[in-house]
N, C-alpha and C. Protein backbone atom coordinates (compact mmCIF):
# COMPACT_ATOMS: atom_id res chain seq x y z
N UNK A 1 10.92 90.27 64.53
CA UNK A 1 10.96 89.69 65.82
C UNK A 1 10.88 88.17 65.72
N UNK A 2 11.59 87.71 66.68
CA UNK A 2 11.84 86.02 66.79
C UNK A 2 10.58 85.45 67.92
N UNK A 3 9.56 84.77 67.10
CA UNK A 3 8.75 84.37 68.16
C UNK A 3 9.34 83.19 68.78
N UNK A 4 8.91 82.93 70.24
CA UNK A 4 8.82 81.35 70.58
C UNK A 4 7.76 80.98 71.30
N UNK A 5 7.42 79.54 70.97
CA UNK A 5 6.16 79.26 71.23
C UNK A 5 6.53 77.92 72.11
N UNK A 6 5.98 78.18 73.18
CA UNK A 6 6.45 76.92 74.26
C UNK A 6 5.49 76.06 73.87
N UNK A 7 5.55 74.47 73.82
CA UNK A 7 4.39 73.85 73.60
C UNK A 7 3.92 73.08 75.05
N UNK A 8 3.18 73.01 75.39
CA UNK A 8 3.06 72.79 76.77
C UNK A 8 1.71 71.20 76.55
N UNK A 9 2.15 70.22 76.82
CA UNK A 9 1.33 68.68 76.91
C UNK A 9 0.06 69.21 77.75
N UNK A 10 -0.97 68.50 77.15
CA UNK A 10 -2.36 68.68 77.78
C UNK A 10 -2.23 67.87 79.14
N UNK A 11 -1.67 67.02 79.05
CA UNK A 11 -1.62 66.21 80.67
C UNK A 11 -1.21 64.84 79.97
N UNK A 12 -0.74 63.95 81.27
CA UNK A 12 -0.40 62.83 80.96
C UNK A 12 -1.90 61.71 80.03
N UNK A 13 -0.95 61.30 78.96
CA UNK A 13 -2.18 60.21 78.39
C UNK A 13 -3.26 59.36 79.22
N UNK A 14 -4.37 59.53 78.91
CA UNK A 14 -5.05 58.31 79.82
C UNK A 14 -5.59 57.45 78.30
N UNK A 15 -5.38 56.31 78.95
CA UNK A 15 -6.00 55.18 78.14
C UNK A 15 -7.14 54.75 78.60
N UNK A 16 -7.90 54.56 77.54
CA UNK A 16 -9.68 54.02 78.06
C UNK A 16 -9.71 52.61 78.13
N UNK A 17 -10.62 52.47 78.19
CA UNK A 17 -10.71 50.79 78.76
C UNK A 17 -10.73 50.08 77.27
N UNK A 18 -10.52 50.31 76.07
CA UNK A 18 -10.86 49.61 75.46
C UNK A 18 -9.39 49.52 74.60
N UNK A 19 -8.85 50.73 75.17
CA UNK A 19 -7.19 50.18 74.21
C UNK A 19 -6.41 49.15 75.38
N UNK A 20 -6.73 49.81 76.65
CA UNK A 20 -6.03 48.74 77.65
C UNK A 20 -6.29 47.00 77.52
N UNK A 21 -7.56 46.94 76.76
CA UNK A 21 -8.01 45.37 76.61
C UNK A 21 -7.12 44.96 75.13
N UNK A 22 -6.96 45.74 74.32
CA UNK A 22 -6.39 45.70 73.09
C UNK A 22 -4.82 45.21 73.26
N UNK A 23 -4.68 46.42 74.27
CA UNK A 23 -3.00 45.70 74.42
C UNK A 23 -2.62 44.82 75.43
N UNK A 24 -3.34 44.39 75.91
CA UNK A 24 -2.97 43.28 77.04
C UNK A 24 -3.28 42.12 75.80
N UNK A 25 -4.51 42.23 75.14
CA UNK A 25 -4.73 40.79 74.06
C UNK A 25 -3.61 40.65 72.96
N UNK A 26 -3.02 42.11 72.92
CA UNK A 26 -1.88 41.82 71.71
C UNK A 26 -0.67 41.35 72.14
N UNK A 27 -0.24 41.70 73.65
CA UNK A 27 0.55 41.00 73.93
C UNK A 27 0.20 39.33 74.60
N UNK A 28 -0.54 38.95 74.69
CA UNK A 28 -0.81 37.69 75.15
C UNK A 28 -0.72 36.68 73.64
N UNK A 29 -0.78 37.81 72.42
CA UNK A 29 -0.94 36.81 71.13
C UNK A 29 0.65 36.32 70.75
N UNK A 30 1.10 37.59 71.20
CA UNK A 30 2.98 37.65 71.06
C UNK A 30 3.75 36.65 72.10
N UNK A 31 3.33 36.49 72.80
CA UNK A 31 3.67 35.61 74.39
C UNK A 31 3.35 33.84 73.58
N UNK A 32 2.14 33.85 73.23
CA UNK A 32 1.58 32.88 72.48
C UNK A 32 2.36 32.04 71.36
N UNK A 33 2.54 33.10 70.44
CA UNK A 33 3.28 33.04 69.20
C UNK A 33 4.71 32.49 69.70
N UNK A 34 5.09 33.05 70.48
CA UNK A 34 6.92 32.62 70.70
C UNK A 34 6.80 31.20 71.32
N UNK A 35 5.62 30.77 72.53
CA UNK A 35 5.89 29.72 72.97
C UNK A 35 5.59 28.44 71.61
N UNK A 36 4.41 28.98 70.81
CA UNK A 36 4.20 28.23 69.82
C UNK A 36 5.42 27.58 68.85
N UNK A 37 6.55 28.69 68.86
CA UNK A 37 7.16 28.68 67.90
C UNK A 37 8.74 28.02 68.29
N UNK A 38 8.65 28.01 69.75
CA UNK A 38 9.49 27.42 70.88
C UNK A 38 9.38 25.93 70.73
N UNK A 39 7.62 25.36 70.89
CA UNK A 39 7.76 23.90 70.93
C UNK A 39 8.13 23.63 69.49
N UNK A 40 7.77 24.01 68.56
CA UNK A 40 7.94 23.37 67.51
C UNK A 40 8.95 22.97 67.20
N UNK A 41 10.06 24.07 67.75
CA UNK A 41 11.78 23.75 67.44
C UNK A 41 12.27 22.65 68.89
N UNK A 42 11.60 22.40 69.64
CA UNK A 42 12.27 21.79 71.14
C UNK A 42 11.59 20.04 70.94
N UNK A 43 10.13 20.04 70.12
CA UNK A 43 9.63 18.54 70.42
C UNK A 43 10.31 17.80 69.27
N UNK A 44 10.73 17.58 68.70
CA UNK A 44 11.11 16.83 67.47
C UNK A 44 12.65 16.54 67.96
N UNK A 45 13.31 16.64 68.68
CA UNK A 45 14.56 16.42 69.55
C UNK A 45 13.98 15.22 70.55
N UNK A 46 12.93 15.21 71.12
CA UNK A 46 12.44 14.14 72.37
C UNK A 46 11.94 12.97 71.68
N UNK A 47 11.95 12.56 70.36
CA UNK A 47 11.76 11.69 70.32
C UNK A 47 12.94 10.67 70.11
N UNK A 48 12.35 9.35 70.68
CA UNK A 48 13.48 8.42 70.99
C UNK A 48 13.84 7.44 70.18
N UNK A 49 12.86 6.99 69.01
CA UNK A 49 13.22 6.13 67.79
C UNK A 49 14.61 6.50 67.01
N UNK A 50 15.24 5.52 66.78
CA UNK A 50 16.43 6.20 65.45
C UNK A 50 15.84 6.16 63.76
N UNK A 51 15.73 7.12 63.91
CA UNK A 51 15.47 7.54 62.25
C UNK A 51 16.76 6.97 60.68
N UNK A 52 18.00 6.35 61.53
CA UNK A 52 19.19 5.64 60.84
C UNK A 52 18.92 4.78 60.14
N UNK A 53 19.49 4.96 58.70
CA UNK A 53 19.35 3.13 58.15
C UNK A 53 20.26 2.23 58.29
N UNK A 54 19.95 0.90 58.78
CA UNK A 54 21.20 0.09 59.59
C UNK A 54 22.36 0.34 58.53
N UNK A 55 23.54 -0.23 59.79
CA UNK A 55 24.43 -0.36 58.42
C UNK A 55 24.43 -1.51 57.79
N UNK A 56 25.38 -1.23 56.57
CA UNK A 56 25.79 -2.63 55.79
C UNK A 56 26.55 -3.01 56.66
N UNK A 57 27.05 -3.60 56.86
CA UNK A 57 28.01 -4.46 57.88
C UNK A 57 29.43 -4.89 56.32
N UNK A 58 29.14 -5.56 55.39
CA UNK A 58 29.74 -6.25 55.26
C UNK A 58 30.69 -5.06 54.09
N UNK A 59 29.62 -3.58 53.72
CA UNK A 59 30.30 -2.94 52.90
C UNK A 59 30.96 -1.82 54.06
N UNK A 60 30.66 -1.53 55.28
CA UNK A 60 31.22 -0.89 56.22
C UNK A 60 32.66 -1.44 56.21
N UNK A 61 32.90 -2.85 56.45
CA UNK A 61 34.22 -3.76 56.46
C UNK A 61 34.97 -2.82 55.34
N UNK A 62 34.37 -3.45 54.11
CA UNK A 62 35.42 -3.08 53.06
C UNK A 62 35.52 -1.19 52.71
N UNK A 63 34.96 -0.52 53.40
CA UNK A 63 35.29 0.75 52.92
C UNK A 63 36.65 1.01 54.32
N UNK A 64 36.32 0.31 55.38
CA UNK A 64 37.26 0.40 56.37
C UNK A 64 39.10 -0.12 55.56
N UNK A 65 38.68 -1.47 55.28
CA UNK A 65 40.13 -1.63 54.01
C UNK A 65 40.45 -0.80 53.32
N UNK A 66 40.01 -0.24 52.31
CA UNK A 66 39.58 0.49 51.43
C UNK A 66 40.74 2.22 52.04
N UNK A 67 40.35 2.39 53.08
CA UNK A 67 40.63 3.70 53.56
C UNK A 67 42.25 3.12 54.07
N UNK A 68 42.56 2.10 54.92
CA UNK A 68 43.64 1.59 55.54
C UNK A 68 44.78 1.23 54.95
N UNK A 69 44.09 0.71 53.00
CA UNK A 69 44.75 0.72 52.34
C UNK A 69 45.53 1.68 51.78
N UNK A 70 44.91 2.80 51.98
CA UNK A 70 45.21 4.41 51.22
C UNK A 70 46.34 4.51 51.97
N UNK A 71 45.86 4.77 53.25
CA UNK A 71 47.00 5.26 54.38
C UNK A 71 48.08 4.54 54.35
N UNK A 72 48.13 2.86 54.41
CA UNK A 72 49.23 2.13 53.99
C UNK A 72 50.25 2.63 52.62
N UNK A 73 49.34 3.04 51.50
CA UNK A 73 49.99 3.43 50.17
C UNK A 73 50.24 5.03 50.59
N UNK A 74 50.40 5.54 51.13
CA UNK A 74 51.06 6.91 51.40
C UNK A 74 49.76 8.23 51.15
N UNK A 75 48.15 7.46 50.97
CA UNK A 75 47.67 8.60 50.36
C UNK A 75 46.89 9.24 51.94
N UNK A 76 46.41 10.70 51.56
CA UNK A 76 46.07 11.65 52.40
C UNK A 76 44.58 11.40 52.93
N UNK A 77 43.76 11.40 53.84
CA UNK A 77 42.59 11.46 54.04
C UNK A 77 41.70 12.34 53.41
N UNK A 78 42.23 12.91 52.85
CA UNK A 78 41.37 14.05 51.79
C UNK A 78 41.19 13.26 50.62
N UNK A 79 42.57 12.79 50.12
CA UNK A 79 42.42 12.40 48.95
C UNK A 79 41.05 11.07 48.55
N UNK A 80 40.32 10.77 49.82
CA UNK A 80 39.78 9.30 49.51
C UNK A 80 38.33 9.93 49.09
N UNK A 81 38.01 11.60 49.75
CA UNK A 81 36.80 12.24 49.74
C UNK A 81 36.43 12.34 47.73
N UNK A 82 37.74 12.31 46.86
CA UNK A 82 37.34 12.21 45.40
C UNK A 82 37.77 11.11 45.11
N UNK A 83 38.08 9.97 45.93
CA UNK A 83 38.31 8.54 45.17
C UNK A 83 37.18 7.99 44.29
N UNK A 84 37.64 6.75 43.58
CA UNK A 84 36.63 5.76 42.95
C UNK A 84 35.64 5.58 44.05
N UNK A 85 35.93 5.46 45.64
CA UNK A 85 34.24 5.31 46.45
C UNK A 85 34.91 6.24 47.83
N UNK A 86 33.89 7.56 47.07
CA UNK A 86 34.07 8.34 48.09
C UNK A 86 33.80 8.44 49.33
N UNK A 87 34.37 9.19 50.09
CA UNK A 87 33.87 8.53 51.62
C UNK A 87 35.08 10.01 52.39
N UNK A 88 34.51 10.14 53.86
CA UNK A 88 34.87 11.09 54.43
C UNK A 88 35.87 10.41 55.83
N UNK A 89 37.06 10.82 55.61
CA UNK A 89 37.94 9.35 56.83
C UNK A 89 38.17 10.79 57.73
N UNK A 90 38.62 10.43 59.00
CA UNK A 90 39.39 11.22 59.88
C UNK A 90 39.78 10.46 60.81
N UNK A 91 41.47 10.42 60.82
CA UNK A 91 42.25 10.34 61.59
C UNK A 91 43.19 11.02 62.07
N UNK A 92 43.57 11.45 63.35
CA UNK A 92 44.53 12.47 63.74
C UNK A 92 45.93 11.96 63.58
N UNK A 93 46.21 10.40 63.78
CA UNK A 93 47.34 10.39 63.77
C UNK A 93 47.54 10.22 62.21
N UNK A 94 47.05 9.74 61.39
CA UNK A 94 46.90 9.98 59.94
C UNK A 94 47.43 11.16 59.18
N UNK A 95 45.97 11.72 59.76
CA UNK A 95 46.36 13.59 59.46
C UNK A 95 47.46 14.30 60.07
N UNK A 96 48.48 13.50 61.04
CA UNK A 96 49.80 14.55 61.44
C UNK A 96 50.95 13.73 60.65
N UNK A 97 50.41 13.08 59.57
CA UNK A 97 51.68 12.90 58.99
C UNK A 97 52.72 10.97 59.39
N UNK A 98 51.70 10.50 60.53
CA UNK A 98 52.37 8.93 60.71
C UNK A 98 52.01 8.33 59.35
N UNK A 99 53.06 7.02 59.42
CA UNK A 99 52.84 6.49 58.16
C UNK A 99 52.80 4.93 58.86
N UNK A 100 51.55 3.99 57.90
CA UNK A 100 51.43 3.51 58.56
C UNK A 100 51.41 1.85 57.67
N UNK A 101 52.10 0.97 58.47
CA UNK A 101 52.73 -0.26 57.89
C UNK A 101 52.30 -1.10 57.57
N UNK A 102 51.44 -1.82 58.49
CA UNK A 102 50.25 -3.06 58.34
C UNK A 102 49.25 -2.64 59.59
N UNK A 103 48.33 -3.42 58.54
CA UNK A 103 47.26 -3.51 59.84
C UNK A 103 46.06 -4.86 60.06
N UNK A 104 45.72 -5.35 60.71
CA UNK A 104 45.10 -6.12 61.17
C UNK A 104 43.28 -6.05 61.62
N UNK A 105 42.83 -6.79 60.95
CA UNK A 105 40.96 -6.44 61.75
C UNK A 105 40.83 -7.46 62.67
N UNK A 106 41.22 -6.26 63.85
CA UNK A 106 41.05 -7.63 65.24
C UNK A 106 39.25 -8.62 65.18
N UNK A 107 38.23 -8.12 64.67
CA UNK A 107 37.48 -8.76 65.00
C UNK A 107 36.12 -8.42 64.08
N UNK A 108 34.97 -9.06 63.17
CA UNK A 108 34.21 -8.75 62.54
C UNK A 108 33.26 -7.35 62.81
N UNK A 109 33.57 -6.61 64.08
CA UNK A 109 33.13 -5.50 64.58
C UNK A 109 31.61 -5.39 65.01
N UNK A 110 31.19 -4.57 65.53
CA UNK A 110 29.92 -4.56 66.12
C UNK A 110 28.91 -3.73 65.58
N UNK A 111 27.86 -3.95 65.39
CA UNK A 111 26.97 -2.79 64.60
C UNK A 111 26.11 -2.11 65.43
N UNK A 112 26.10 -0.86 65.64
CA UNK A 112 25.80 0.24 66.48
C UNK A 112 24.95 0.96 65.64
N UNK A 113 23.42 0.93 65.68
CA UNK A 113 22.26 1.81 64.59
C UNK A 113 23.25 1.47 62.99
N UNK A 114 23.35 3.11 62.70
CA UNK A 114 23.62 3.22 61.05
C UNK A 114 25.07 3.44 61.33
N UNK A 115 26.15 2.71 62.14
CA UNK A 115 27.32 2.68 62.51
C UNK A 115 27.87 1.13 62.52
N UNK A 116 29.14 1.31 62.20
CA UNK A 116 30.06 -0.69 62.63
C UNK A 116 31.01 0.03 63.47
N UNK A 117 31.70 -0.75 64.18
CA UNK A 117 32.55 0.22 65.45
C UNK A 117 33.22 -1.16 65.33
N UNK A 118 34.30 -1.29 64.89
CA UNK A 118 35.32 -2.60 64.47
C UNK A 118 36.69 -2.01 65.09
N UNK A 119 37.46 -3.07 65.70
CA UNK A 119 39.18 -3.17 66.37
C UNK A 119 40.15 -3.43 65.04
N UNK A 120 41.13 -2.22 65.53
CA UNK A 120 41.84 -2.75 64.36
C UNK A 120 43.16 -2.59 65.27
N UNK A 121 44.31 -3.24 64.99
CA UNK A 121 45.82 -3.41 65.34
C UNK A 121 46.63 -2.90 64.41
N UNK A 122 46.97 -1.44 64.53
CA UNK A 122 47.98 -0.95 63.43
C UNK A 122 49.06 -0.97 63.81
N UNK A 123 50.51 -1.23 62.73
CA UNK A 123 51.61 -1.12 62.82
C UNK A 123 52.16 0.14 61.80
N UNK A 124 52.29 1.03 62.72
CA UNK A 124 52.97 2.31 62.26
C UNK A 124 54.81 2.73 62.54
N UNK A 125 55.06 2.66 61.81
CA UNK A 125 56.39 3.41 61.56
C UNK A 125 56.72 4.66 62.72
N UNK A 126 57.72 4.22 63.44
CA UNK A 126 58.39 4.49 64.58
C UNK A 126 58.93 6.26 64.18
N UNK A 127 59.77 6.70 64.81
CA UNK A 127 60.06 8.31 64.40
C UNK A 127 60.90 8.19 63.25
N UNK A 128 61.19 8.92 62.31
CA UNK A 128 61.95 8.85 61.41
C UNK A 128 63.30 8.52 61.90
N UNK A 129 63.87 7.40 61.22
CA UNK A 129 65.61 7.27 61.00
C UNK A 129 65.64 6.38 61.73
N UNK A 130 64.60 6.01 62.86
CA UNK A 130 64.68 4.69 63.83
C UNK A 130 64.80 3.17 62.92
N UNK A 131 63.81 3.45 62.21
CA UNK A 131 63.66 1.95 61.15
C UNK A 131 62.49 1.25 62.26
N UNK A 132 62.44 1.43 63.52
CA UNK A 132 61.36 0.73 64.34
C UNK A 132 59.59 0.66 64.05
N UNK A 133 58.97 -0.10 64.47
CA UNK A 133 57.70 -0.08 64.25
C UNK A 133 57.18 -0.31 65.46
N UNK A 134 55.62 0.46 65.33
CA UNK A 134 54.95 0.68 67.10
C UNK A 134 53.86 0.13 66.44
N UNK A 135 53.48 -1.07 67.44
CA UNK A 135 52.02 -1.21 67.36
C UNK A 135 50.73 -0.77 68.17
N UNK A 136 49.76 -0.55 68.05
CA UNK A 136 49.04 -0.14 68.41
C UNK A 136 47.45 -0.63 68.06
N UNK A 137 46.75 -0.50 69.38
CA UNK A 137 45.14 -1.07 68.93
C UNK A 137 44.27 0.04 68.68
N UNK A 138 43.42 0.29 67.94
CA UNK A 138 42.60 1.44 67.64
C UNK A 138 41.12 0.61 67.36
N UNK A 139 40.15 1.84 67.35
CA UNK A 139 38.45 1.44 67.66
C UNK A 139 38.49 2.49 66.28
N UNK A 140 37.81 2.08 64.83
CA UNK A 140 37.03 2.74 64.09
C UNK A 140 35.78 3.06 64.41
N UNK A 141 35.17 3.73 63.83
CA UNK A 141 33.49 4.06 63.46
C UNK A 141 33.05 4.04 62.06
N UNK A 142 32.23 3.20 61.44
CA UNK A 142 32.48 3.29 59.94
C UNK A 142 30.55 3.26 60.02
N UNK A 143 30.27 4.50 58.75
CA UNK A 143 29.48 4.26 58.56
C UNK A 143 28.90 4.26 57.22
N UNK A 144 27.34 3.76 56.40
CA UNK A 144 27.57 3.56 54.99
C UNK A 144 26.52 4.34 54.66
N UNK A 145 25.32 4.81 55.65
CA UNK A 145 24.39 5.82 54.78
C UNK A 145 24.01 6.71 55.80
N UNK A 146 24.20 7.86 54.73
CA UNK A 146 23.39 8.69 53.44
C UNK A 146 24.91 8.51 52.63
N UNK A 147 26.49 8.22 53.74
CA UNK A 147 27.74 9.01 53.00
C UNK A 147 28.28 7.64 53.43
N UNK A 148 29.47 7.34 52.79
CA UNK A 148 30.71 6.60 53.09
C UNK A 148 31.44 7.11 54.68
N UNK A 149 31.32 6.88 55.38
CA UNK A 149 32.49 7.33 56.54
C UNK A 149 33.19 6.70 57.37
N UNK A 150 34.42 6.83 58.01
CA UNK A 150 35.65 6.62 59.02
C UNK A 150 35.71 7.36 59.59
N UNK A 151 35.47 6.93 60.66
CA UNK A 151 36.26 7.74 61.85
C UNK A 151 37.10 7.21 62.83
N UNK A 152 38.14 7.50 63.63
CA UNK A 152 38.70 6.78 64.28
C UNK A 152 38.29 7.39 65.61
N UNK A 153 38.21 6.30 66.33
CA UNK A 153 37.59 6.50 68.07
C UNK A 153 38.74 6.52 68.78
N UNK A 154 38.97 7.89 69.49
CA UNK A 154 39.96 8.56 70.33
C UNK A 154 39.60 7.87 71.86
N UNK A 155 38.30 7.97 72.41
CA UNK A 155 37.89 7.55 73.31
C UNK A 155 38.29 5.91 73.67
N UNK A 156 38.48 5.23 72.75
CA UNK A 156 38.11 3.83 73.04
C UNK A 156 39.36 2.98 72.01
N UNK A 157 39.87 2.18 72.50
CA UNK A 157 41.43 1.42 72.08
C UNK A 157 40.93 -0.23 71.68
C-alpha cells in the first residue's frame, strides 16, 4: 500500500520580540553600510582645487610643431603615439584623410590648468585634382603631464 502523509503547518510563524529587534538592527546596519559606501564614492568629486600640474608652456608649443609637422610630412596620428616623443594627437579632419600644407601659430596661446589652448591657421589642400588650397583657423588643446597630448577644439575656431 501507498501511504500519503499530508503535512499540515503548525500555524503561521510568530516572531518574539527579540528576533524582531535583531532584524530591524540588521537592516539599519545594511541601510548604513550602503550610505557609508555611497559618500565615499560621491565626496572626492566636490572638491574644487585642481589636482593638475601646470603646463610647460614652452614644451606644449613645440610638441604642437612637432605633431603639425607630421601631418604636414604625410604621417598618421597614430603614428606620433610610437614616435621619438610620444604623445596622443586627435584630429578629425587629420584622421579623414586631409592633407595638410602650411601652418601658422596665430598667437603664443593661453594656459588653461595642465592645458595650452593655442590658434593655429592651417592651409590644407583643397579636394583632390583642384590643385586649390583652403585656409582655415583652428583652436588646439595641448597638454604635457602625466602624457604628451593634442587635441584639436571642434567647439572653438
Amino acid at each position: 500500500m501507498i501511504s500519503t502523509h499530508k503535512w499540515i503547518s503548525p500555524g503561521p510563524t510568530v516572531l518574539d520580540r527579540s528576533d524582531r529587534n535583531s532584524s530591524f538592527y540588521g537592516s539599519l546596519c545594511v541601510v548604513a553600510a550602503c550610505l557609508l559606501v555611497l559618500a565615499t564614492l560621491l565626496l572626492p568629486g566636490c572638491s574644487s582645487s585642481s589636482s593638475g600640474k601646470p603646463v610647460d608652456v614652452s614644451q606644449a608649443r613645440d610638441v604642437l610643431k612637432i605633431a603639425l609637422d607630421a601631418w604636414k610630412n604625410g604621417e598618421s596620428t597614430k603614428s606620433l603615439a610610437s614616435s621619438s616623443t610620444p604623445m596622443t594627437v586627435q584630429d578629425f579632419e587629420w584622421d579623414a584623410g586631409a592633407k595638410l600644407f602650411d601652418y601658422q601659430l596665430m598667437d603664443d596661446g593661453k594656459p588653461e590648468d595642465a592645458n595650452l589652448r593655442i590658434g593655429v591657421k592651417l592651409t590644407i589642400f583643397g579636394k583632390q585634382g583642384t590643385g586649390k588650397t583652403l585656409e582655415k583657423k583652428a583652436s588646439y588643446v595641448v597638454g604635457t603631464s602625466p602624457r604628451l597630448t593634442v587635441f584639436r577644439d571642434m567647439l572653438r575656431r
